[in-house]
Protein backbone atom coordinates (compact mmCIF):
# COMPACT_ATOMS: atom_id res chain seq x y z
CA UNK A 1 37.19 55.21 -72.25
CA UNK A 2 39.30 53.11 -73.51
CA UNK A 3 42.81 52.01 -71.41
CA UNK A 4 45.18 52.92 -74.91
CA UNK A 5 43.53 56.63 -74.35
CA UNK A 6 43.69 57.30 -70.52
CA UNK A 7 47.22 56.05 -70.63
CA UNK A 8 47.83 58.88 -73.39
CA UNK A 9 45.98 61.45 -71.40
CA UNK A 10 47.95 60.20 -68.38
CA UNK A 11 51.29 60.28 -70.08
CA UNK A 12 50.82 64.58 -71.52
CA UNK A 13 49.14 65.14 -68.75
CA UNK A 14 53.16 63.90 -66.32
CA UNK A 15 54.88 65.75 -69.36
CA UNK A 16 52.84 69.22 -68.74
CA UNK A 17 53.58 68.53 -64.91
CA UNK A 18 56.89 68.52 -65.38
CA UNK A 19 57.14 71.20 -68.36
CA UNK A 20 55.55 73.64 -65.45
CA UNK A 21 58.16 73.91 -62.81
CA UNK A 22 60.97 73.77 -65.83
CA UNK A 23 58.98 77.36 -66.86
CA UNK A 24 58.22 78.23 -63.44
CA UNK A 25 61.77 78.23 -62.78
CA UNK A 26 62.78 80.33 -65.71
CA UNK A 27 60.32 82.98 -65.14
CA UNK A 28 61.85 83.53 -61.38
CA UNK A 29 65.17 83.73 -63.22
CA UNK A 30 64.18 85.89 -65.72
CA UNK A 31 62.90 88.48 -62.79
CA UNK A 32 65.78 88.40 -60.73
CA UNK A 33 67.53 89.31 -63.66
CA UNK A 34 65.71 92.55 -64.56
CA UNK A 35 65.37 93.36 -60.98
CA UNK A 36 69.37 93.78 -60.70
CA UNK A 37 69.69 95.41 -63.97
CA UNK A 38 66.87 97.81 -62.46
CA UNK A 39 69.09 98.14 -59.41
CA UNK A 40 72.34 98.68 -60.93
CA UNK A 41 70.70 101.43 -63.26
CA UNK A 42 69.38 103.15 -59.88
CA UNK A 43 72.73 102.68 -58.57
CA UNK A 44 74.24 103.87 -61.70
CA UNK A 45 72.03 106.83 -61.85
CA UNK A 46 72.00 107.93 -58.52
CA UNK A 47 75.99 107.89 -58.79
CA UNK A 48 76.00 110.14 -61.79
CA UNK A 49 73.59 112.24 -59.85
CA UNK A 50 76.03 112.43 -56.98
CA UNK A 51 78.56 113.64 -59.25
CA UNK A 52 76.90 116.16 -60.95
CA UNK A 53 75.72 118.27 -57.77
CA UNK A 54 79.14 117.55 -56.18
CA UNK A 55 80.68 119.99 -58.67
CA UNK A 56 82.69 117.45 -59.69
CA UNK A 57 83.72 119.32 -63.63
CA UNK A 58 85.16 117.78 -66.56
CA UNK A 59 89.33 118.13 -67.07
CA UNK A 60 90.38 119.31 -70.11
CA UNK A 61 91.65 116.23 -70.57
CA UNK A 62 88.52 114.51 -70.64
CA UNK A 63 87.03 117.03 -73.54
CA UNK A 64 87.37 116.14 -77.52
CA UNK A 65 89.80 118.49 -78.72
CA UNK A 66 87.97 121.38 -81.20
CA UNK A 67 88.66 120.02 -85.02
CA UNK A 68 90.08 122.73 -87.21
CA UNK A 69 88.30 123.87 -90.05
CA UNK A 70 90.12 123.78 -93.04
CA UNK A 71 89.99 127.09 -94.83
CA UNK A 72 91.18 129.02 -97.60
CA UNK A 73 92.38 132.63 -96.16
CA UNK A 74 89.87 134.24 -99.08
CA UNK A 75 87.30 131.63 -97.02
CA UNK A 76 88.13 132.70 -93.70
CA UNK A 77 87.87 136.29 -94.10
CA UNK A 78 84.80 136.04 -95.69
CA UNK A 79 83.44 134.30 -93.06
CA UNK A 80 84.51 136.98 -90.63
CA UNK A 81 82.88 139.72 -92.53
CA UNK A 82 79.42 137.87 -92.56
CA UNK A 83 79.64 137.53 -88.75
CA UNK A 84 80.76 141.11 -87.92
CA UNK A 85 77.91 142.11 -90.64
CA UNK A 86 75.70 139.61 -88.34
CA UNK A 87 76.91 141.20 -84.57
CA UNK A 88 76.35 144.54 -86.24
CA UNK A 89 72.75 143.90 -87.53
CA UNK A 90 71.80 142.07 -83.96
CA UNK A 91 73.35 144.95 -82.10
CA UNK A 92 71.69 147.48 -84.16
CA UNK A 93 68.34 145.97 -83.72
CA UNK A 94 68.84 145.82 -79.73
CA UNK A 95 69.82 149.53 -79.47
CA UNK A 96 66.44 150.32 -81.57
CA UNK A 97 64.15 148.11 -79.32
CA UNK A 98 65.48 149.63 -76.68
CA UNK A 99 65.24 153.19 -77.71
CA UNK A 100 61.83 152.21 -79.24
CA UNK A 101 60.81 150.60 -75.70
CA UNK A 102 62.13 153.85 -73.58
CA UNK A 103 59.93 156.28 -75.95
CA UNK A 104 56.54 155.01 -75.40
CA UNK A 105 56.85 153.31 -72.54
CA UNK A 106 52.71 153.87 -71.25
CA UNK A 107 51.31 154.19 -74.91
CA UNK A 108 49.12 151.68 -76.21
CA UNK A 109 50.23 149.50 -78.88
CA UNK A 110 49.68 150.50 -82.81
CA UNK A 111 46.45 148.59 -83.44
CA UNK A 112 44.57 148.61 -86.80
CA UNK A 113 42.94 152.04 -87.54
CA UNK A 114 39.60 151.93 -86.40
CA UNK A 115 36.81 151.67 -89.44
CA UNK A 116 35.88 155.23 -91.02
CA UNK A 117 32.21 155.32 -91.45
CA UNK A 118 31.74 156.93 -95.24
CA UNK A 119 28.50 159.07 -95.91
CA UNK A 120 27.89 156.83 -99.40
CA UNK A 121 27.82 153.56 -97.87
CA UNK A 122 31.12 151.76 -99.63
């Protein structure tokens, strides 16, 4: 081999040496880094968790206020109507599942009717 060529092989060969602790040293950086942001999220997390089975509730102070709707009065009874028409249906339909339940409380369920066997074979 000629000298021109080792002393190019030599020369990349110091440069990748050094290059290596440069990224050796950034990767150990990198990890300490995302091992304290993984702490402080523990930390962070555990604290929140703390809270929250310490009973520790919200102020009313610390709630968003309820926004107002802005409605006609035509709009706004209207509304009402539709929910009491609503509450009435739902209620309705509770007091006859109930009734219906407290009727037949051991018969079976209404299946389909079982097939009729016809003496001309349709």
């Amino acid at each position: 081999m000629k000298p021109k060529n080792l002393k190019k092989k030599i020369q990349r060969l110091e440069k990748r040496l050094q290059e290596v602790p440069k990224k050796l040293a950034k990767l150990k950086q990198r990890l300490q880094a995302t091992e304290a942001a993984k702490a402080a999220k523990a930390k962070k997390k555990a604290a929140a968790k703390s809270l929250k089975a310490g009973g520790a509730k919200k102020t009313g102070a610390d709630k968003k206020p309820k926004k107002k709707l802005n409605l006609s009065p035509e709009r706004r009874a209207q509304l009402a109507a539709a929910m009491k028409a609503r509450w009435a249906a739902k209620r309705a339909a509770e007091a006859n599942a109930k009734s219906a339940s407290g009727d037949n409380q051991h018969a079976a369920p209404p299946g389909p009717p079982p097939p009729q066997n016809r003496p001309d074979g349709v």
